[in-house]
PDB file of N, CA and C in Angstrom:
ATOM      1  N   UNK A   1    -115.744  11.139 -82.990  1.00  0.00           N
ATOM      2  CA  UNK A   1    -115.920  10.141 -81.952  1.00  0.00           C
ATOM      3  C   UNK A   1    -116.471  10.837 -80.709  1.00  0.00           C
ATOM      4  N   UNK A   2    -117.564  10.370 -80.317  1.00  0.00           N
ATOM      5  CA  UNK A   2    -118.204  10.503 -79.005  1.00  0.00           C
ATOM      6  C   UNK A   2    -117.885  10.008 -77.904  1.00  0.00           C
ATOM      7  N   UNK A   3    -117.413  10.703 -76.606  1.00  0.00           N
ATOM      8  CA  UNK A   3    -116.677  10.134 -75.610  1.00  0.00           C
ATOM      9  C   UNK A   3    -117.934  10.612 -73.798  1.00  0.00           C
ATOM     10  N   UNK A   4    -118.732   9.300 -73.551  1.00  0.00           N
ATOM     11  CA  UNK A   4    -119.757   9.185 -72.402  1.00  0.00           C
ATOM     12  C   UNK A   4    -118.591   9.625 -71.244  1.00  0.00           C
ATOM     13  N   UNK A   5    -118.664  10.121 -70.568  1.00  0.00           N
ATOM     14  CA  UNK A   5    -118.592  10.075 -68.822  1.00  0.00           C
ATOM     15  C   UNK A   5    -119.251   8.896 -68.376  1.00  0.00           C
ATOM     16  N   UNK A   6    -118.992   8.420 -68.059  1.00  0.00           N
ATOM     17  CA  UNK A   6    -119.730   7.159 -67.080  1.00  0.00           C
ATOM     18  C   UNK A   6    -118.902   6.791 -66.361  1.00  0.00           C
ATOM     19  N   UNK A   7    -118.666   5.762 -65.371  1.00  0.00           N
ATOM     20  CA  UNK A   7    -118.302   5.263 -64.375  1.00  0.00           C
ATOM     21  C   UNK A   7    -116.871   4.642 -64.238  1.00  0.00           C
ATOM     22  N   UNK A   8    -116.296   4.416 -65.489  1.00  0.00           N
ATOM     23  CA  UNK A   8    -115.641   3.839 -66.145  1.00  0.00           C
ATOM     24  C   UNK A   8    -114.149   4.559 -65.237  1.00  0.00           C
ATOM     25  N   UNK A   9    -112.719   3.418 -65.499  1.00  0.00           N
ATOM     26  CA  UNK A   9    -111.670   3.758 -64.303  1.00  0.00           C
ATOM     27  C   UNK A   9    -110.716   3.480 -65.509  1.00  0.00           C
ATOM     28  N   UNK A  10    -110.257   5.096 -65.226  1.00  0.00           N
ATOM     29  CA  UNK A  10    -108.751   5.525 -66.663  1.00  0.00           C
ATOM     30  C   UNK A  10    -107.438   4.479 -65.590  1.00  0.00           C
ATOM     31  N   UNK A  11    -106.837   4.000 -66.678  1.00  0.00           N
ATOM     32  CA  UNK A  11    -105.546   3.615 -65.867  1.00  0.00           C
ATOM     33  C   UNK A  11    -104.498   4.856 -66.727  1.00  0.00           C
ATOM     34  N   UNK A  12    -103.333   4.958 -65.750  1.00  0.00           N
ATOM     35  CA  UNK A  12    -101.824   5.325 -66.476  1.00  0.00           C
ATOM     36  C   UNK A  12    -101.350   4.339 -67.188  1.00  0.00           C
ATOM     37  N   UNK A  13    -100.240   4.589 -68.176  1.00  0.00           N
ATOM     38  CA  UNK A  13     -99.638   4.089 -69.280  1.00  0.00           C
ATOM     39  C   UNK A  13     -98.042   3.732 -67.814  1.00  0.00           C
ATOM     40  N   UNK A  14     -97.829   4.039 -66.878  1.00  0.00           N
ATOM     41  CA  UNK A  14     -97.408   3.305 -65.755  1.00  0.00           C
ATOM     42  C   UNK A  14     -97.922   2.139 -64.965  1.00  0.00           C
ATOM     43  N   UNK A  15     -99.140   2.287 -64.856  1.00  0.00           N
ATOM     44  CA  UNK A  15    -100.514   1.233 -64.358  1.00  0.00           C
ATOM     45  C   UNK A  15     -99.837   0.098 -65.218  1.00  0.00           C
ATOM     46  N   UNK A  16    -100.322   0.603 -66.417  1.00  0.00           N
ATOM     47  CA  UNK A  16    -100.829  -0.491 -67.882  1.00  0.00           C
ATOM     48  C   UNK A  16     -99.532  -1.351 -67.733  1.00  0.00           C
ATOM     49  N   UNK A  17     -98.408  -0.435 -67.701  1.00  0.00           N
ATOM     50  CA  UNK A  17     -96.922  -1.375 -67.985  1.00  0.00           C
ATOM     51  C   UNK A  17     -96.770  -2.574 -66.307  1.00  0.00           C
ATOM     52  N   UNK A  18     -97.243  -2.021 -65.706  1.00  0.00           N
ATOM     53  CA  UNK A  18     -96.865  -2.691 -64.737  1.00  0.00           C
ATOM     54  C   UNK A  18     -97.649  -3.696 -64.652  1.00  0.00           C
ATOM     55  N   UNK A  19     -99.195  -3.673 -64.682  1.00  0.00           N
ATOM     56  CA  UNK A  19     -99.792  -4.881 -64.972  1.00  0.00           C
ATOM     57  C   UNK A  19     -99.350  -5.824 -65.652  1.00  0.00           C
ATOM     58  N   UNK A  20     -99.278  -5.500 -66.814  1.00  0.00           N
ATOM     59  CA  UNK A  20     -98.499  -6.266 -67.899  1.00  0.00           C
ATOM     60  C   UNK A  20     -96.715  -6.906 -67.908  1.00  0.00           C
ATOM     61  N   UNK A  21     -96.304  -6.020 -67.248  1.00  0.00           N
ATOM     62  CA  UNK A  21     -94.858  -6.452 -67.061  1.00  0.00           C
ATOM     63  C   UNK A  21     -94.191  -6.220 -68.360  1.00  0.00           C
ATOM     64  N   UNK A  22     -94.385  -5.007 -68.747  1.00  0.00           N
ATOM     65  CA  UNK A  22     -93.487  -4.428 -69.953  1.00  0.00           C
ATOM     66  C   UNK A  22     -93.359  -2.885 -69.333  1.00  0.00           C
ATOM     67  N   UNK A  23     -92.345  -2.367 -70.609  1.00  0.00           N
ATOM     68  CA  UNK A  23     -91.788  -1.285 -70.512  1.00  0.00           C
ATOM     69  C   UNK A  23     -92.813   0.135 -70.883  1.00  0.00           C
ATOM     70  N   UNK A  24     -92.608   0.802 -70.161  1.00  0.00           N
ATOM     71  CA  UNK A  24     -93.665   1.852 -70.487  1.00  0.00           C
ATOM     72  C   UNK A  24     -93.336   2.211 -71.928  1.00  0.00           C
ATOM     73  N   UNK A  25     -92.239   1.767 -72.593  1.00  0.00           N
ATOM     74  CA  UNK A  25     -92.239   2.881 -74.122  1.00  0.00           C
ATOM     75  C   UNK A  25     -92.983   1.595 -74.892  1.00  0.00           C
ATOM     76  N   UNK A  26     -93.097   0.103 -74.218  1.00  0.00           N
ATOM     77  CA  UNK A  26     -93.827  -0.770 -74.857  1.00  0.00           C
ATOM     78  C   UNK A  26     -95.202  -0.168 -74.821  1.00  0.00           C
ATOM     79  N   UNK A  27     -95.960   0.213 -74.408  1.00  0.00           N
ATOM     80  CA  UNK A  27     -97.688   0.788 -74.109  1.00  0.00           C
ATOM     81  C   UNK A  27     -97.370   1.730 -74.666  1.00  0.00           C
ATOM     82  N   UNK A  28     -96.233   2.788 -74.955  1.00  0.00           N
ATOM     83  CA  UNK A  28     -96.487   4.081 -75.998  1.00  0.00           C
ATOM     84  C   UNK A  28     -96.219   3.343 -77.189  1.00  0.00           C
ATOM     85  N   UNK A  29     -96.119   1.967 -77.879  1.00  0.00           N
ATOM     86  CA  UNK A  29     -95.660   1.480 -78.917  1.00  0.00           C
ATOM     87  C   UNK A  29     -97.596   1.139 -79.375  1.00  0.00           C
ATOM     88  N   UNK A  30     -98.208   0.442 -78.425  1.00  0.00           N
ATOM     89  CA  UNK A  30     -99.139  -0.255 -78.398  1.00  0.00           C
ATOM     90  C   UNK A  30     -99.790   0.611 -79.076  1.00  0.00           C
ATOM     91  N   UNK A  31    -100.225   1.874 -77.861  1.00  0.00           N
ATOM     92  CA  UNK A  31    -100.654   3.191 -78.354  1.00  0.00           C
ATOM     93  C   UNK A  31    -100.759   4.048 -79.770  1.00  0.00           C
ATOM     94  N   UNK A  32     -99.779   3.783 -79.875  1.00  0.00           N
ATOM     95  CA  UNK A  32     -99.395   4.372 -81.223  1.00  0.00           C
ATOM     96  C   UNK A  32     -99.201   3.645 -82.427  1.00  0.00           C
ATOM     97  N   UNK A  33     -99.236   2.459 -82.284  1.00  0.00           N
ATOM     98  CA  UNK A  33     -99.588   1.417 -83.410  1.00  0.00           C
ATOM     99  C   UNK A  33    -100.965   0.915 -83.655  1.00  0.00           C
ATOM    100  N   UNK A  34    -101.881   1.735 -82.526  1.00  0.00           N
ATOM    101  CA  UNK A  34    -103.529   1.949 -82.643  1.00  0.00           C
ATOM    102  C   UNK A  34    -103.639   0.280 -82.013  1.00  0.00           C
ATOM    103  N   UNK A  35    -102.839  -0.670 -81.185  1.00  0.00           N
ATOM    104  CA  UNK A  35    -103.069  -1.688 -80.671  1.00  0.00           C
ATOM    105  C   UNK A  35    -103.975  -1.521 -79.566  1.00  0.00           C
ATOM    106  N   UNK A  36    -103.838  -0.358 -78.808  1.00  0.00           N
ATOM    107  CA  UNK A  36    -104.172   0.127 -77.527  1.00  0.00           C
ATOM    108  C   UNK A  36    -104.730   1.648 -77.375  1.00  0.00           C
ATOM    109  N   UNK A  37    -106.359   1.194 -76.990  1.00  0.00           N
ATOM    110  CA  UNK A  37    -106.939   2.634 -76.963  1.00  0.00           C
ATOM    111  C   UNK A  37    -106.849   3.628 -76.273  1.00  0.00           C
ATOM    112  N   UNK A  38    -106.250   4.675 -76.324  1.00  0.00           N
ATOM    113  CA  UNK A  38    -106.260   5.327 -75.209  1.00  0.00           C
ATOM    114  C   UNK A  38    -106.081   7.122 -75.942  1.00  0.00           C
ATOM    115  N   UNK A  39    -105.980   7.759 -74.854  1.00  0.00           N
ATOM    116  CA  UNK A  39    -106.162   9.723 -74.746  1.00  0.00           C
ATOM    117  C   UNK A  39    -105.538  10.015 -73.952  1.00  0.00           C
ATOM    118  N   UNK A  40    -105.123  11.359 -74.556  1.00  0.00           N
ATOM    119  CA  UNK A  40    -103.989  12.326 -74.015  1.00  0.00           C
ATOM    120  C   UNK A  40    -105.000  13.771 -73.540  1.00  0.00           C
ATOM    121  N   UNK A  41    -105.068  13.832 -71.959  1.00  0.00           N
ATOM    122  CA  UNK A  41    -105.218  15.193 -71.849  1.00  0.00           C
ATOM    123  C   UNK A  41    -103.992  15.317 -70.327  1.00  0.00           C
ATOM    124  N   UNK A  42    -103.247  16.047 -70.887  1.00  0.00           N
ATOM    125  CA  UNK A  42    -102.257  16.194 -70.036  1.00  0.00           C
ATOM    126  C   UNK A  42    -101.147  14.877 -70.263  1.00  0.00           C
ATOM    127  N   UNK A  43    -101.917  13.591 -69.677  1.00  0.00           N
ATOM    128  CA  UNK A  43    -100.989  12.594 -69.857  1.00  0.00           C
ATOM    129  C   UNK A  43    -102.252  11.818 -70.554  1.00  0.00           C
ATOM    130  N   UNK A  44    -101.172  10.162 -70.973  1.00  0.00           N
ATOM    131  CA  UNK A  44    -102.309   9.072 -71.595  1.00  0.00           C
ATOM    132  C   UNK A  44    -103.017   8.279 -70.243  1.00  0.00           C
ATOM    133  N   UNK A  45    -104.260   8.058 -70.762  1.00  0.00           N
ATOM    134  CA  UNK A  45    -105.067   7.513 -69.799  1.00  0.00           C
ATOM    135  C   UNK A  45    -105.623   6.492 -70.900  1.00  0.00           C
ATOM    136  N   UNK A  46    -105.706   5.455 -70.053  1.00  0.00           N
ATOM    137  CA  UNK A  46    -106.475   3.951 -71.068  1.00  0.00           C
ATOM    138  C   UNK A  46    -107.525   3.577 -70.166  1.00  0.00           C
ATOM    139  N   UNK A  47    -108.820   3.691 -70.578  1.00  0.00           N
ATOM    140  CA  UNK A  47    -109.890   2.708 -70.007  1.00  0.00           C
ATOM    141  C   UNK A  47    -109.264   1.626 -69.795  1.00  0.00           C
ATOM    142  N   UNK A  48    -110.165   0.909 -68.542  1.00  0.00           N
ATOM    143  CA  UNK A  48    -109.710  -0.478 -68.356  1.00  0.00           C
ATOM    144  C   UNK A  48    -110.822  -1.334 -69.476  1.00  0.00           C
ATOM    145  N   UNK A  49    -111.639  -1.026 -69.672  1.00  0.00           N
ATOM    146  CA  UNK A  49    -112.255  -2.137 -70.873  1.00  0.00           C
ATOM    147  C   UNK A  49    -111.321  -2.098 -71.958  1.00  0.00           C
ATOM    148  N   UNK A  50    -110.881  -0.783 -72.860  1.00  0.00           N
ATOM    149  CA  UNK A  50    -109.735  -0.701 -73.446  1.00  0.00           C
ATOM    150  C   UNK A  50    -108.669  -1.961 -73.495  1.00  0.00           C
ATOM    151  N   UNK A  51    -108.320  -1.664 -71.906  1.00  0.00           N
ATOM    152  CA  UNK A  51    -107.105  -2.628 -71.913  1.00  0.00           C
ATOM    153  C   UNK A  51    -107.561  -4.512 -71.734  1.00  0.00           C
ATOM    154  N   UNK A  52    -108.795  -4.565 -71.002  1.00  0.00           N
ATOM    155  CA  UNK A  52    -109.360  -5.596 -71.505  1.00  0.00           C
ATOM    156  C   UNK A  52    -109.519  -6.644 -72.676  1.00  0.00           C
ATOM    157  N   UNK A  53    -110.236  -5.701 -73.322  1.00  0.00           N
ATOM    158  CA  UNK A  53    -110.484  -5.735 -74.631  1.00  0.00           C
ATOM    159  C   UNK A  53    -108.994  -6.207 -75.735  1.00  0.00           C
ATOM    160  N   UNK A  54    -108.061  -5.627 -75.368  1.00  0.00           N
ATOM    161  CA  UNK A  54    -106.780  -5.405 -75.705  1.00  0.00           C
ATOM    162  C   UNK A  54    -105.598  -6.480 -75.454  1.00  0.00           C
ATOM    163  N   UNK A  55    -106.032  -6.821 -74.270  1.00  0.00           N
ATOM    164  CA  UNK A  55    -105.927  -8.711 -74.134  1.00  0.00           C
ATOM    165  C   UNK A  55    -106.545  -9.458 -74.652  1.00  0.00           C
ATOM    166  N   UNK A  56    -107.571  -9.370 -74.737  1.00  0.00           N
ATOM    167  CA  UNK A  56    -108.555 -10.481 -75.000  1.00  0.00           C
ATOM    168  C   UNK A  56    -108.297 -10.867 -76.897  1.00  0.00           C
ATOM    169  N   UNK A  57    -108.108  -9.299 -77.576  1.00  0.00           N
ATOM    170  CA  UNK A  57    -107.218  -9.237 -78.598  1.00  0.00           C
ATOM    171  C   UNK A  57    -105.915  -9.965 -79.475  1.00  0.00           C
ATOM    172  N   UNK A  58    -105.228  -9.846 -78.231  1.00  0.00           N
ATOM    173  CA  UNK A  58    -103.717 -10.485 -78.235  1.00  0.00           C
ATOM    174  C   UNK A  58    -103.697 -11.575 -77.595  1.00  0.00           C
ATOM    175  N   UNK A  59    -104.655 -12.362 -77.265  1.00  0.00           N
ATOM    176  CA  UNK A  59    -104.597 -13.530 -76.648  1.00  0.00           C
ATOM    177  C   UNK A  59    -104.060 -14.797 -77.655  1.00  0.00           C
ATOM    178  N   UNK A  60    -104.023 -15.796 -77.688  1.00  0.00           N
ATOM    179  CA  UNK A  60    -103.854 -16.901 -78.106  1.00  0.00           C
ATOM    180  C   UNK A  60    -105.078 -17.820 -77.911  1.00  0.00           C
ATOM    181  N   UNK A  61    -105.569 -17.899 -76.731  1.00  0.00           N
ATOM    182  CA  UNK A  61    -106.599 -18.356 -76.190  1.00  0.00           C
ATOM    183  C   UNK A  61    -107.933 -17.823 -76.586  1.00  0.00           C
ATOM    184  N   UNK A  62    -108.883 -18.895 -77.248  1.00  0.00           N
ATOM    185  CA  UNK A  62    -110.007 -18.384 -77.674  1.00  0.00           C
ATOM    186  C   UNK A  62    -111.048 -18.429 -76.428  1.00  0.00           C
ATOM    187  N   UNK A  63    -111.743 -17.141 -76.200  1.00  0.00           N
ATOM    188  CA  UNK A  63    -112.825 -17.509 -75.366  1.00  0.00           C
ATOM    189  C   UNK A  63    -114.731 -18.119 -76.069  1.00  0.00           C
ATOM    190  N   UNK A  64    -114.821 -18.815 -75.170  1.00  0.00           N
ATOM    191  CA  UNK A  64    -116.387 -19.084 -75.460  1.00  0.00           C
ATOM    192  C   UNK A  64    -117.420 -17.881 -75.449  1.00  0.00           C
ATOM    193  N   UNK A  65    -118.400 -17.709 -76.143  1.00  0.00           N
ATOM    194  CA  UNK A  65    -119.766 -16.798 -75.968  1.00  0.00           C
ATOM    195  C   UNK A  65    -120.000 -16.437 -74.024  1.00  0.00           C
ATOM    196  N   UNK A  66    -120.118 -17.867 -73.594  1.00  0.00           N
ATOM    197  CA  UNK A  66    -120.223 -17.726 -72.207  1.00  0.00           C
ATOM    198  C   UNK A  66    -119.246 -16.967 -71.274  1.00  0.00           C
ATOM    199  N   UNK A  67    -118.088 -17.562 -72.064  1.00  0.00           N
ATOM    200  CA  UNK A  67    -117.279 -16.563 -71.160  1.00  0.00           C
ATOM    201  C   UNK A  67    -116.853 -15.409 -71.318  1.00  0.00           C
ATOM    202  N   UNK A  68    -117.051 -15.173 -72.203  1.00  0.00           N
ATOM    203  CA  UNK A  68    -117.260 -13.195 -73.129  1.00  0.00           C
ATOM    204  C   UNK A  68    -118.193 -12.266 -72.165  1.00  0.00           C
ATOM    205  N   UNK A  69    -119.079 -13.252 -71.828  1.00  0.00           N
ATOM    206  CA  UNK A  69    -120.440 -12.229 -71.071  1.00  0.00           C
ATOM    207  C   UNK A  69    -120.142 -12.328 -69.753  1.00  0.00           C
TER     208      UNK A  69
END
């Protein structure tokens, strides 16, 4: 797997829980059940498209083409 530098903004697996309103060992569950993309250098860091993506996933709610883009 090929990993760009670009512009892109790592959250913490503290970030992630708090957005969400779960427990941080919930996002090491996510993580590690390959629900939730993320890398370990030092600590875990999750792209925010990642976590995007990762809702949009677990949603219930279907989105339209239009609103995808």
């Amino acid at each position: 797997m090929k990993i760009l530098m670009t512009n892109a903004k790592f959250i913490s697996v503290k970030e992630v829980a708090k957005t969400l309103r779960v427990s941080e060992r919930s996002v090491f569950r996510y993580i590690h059940d390959g629900k939730l993309k993320a890398f370990k250098v030092g600590y875990w860091r999750i792209n925010e498209d990642d976590l995007t993506n990762f809702l949009n996933q677990a949603s219930n709610v279907k989105l339209s083409k239009k609103q995808k883009q």
